[in-house]
N, C-alpha and C. Protein backbone atom coordinates (compact mmCIF):
# COMPACT_ATOMS: atom_id res chain seq x y z
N UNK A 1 -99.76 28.30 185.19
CA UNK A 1 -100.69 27.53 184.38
C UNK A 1 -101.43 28.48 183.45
N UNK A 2 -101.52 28.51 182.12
CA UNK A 2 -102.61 28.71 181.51
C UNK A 2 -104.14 28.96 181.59
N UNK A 3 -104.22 30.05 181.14
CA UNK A 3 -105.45 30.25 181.43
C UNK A 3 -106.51 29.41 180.63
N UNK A 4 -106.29 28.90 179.51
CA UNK A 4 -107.35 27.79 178.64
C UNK A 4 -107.01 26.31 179.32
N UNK A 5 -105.57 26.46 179.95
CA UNK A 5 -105.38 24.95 180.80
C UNK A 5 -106.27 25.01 181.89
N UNK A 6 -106.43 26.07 182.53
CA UNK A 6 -106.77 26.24 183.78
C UNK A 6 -108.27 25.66 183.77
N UNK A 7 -109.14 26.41 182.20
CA UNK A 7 -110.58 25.98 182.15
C UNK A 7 -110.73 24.92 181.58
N UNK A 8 -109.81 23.94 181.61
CA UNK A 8 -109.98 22.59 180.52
C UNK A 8 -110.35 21.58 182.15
N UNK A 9 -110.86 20.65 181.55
CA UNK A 9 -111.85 19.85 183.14
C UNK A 9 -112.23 18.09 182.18
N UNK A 10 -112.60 17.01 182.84
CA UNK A 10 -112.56 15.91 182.39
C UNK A 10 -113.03 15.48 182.92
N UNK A 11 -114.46 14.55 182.13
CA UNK A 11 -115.63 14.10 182.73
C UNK A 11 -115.41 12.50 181.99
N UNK A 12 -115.79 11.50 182.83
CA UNK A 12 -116.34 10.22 182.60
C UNK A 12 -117.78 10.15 182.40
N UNK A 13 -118.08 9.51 181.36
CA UNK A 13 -119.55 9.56 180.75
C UNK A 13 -119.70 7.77 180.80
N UNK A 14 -120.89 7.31 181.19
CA UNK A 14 -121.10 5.95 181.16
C UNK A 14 -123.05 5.81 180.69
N UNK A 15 -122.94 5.57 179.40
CA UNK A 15 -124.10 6.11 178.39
C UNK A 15 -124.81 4.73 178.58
N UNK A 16 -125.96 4.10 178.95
CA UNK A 16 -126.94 2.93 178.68
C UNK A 16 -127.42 3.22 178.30
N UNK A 17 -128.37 1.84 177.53
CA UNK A 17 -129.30 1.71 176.73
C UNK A 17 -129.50 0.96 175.11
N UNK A 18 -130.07 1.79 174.31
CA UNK A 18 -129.70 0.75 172.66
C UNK A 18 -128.37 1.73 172.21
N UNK A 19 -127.55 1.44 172.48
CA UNK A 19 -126.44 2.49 172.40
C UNK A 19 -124.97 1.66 171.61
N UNK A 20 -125.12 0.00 171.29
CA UNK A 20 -124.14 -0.09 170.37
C UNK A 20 -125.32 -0.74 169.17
N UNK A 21 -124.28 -0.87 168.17
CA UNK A 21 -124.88 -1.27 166.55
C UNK A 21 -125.92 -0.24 166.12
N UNK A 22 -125.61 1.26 166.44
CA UNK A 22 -126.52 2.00 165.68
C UNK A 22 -125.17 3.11 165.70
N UNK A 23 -124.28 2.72 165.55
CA UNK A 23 -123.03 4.09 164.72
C UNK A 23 -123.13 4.99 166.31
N UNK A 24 -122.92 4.72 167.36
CA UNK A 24 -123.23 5.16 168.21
C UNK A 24 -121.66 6.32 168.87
N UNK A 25 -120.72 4.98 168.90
CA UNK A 25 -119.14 5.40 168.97
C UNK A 25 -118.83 6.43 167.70
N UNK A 26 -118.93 6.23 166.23
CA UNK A 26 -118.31 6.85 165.60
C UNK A 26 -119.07 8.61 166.02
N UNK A 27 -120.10 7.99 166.16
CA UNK A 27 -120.83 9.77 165.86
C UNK A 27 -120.31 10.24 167.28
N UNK A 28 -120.06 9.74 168.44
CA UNK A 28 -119.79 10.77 169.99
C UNK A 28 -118.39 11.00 169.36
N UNK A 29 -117.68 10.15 168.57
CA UNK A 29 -116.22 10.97 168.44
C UNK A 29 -116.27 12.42 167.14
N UNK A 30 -117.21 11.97 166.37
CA UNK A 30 -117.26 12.94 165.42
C UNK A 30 -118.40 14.63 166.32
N UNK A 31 -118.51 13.98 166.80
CA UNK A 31 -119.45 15.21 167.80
C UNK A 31 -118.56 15.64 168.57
N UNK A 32 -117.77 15.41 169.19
CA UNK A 32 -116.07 15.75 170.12
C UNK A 32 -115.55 16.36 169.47
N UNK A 33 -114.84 15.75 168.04
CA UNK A 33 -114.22 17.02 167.09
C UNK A 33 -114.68 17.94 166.88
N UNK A 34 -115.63 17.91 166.95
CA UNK A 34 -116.40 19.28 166.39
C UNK A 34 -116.47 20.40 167.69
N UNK A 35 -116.79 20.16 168.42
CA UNK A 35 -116.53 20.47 169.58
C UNK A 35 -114.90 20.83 170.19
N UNK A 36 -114.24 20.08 169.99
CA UNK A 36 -112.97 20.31 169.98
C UNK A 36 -112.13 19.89 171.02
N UNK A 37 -113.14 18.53 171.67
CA UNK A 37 -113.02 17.55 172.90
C UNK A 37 -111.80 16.56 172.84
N UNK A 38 -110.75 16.18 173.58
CA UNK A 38 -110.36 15.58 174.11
C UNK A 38 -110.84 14.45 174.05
N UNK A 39 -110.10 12.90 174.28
CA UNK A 39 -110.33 11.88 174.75
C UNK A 39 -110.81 10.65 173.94
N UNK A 40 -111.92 9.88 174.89
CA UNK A 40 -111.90 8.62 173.77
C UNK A 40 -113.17 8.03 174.27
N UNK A 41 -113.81 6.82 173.25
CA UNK A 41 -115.32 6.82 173.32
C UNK A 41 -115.03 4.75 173.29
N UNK A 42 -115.52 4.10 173.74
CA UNK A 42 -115.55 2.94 173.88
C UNK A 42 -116.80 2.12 173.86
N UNK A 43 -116.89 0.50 173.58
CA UNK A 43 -118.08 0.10 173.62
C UNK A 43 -117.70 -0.66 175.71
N UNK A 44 -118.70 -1.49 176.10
CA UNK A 44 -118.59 -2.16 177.45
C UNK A 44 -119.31 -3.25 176.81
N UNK A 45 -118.82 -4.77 177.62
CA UNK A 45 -119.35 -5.97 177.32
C UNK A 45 -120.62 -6.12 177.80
N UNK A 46 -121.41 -4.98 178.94
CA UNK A 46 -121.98 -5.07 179.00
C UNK A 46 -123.61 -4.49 178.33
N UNK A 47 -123.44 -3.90 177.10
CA UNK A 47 -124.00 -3.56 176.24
C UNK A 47 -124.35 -2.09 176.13
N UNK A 48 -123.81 -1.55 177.19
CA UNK A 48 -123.41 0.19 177.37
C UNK A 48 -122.42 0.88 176.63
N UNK A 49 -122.05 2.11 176.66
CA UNK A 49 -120.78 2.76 176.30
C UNK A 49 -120.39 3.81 177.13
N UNK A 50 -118.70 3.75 177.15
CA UNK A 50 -117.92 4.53 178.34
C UNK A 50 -117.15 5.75 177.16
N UNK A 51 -117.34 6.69 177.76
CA UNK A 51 -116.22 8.16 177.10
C UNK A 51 -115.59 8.83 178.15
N UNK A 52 -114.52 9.45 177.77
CA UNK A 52 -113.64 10.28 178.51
C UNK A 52 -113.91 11.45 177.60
N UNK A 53 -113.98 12.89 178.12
CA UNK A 53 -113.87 13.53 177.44
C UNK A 53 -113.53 14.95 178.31
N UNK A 54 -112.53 15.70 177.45
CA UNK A 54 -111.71 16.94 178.09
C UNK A 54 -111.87 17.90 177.36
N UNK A 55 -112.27 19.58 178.19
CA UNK A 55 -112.36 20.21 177.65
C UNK A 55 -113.01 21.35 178.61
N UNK A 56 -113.87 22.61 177.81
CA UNK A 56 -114.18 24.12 178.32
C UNK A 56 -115.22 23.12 179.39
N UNK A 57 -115.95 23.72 180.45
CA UNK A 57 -117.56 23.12 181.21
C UNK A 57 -118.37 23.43 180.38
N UNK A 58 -118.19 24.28 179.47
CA UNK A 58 -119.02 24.48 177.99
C UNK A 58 -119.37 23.83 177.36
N UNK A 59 -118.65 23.67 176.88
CA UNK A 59 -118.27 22.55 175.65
C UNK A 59 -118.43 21.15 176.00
N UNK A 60 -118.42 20.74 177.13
CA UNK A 60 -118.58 19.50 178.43
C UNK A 60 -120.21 19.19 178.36
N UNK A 61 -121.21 20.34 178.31
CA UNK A 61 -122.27 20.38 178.71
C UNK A 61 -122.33 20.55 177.55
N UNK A 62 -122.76 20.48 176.17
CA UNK A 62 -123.24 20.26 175.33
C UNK A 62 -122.64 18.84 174.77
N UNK A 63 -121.42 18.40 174.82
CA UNK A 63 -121.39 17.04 174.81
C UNK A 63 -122.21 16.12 175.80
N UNK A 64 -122.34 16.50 176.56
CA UNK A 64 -123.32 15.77 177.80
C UNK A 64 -124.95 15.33 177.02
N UNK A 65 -125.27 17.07 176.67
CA UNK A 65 -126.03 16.65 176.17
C UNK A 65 -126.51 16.23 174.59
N UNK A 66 -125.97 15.96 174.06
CA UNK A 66 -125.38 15.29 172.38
C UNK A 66 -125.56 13.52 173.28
N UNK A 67 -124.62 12.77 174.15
CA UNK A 67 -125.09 12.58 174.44
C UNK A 67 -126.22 11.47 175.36
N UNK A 68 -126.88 12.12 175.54
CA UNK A 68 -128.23 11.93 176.07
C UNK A 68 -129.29 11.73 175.19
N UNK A 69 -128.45 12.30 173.90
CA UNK A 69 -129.57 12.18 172.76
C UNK A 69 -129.16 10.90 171.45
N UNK A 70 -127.91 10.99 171.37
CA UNK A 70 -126.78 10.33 170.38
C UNK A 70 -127.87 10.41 168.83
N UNK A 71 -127.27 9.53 168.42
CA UNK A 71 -127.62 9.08 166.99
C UNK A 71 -128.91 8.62 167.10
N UNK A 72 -129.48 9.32 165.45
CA UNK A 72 -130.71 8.82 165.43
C UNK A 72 -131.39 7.15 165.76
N UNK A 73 -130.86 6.37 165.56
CA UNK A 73 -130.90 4.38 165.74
C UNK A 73 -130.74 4.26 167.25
N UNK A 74 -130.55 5.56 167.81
CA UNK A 74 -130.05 5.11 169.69
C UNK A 74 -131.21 5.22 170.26
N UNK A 75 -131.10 4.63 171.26
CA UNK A 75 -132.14 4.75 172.20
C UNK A 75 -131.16 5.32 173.71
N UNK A 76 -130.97 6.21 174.20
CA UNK A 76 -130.55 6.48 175.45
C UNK A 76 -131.40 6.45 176.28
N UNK A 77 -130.94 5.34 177.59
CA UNK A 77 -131.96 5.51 178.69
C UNK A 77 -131.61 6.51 179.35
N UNK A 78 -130.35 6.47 179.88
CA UNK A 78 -129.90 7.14 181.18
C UNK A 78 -127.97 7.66 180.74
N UNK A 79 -127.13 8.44 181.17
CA UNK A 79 -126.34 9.28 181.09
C UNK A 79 -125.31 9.24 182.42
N UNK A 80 -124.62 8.57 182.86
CA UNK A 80 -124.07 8.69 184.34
C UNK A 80 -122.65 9.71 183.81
N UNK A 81 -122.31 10.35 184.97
CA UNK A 81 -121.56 11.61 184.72
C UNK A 81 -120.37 12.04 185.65
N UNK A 82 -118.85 12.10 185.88
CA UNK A 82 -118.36 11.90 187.36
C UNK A 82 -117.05 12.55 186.32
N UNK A 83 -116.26 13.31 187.52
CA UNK A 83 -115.36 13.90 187.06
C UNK A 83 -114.19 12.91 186.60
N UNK A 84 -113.12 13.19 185.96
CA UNK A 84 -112.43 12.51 185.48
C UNK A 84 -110.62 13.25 185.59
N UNK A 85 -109.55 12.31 186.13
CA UNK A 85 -108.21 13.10 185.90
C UNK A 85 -108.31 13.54 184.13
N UNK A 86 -107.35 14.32 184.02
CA UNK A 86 -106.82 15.71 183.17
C UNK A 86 -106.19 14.28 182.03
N UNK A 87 -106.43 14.39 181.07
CA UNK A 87 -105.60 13.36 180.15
C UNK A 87 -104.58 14.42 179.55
N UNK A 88 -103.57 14.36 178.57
CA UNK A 88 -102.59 15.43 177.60
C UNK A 88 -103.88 16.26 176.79
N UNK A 89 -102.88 17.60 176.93
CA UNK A 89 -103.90 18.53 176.56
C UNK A 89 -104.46 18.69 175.01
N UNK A 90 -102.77 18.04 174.15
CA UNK A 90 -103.10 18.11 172.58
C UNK A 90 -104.03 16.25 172.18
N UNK A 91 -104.49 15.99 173.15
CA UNK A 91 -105.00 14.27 172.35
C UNK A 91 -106.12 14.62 171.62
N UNK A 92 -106.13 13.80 170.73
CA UNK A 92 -107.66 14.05 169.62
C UNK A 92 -108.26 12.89 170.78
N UNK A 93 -110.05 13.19 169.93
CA UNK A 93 -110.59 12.13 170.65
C UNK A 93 -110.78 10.66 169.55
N UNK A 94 -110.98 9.82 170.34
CA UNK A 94 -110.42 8.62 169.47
C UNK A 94 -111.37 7.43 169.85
N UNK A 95 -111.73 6.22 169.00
CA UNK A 95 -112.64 5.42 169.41
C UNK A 95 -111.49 4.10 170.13
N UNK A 96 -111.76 3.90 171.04
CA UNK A 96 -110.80 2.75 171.70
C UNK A 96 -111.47 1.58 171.25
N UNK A 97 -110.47 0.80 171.10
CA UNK A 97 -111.19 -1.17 170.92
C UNK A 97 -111.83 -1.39 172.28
């Protein structure tokens, strides 16, 4: 195995609060690229949002906290956080329907 495979790791993020209709999805995926994250960012019917995201524990922890903070129009209450299986190593991150 690779040694950059070896440090790549995958966290489930489950974000509440005022967290859709303020550009909430586009900006966690444009904050991932930049970063250079893995995975994919979704809304929930229940007025939350779910991400997958893969990558350094580095790079993990500053998406964590990006966020906790999101877009200026957000309101984040709370941040739930739980490891996640390994998705393909080349996926961009992507906004799911």
């Amino acid at each position: 195995m690779s040694e950059k495979r070896s440090m790549r790791i995958c966290k489930h993020y489950h974000v509440f609060g005022r967290v859709q209709g303020v550009w909430y999805r586009g900006s966690t995926r444009d904050q991932a690229r930049q970063l250079g994250l893995s995975g994919w960012v979704r809304n929930r019917e229940d007025g939350s949002v779910e991400a997958v995201a893969c990558g350094t524990p580095e790079t993990l922890e500053r998406f964590r906290a990006w966020l906790q903070e999101g877009p200026s129009a957000a309101r984040v209450e709370r941040v739930e956080e739980k490891d996640a299986p390994q998705g393909p190593e080349d996926e961009e991150f992507v906004i799911k329907p």
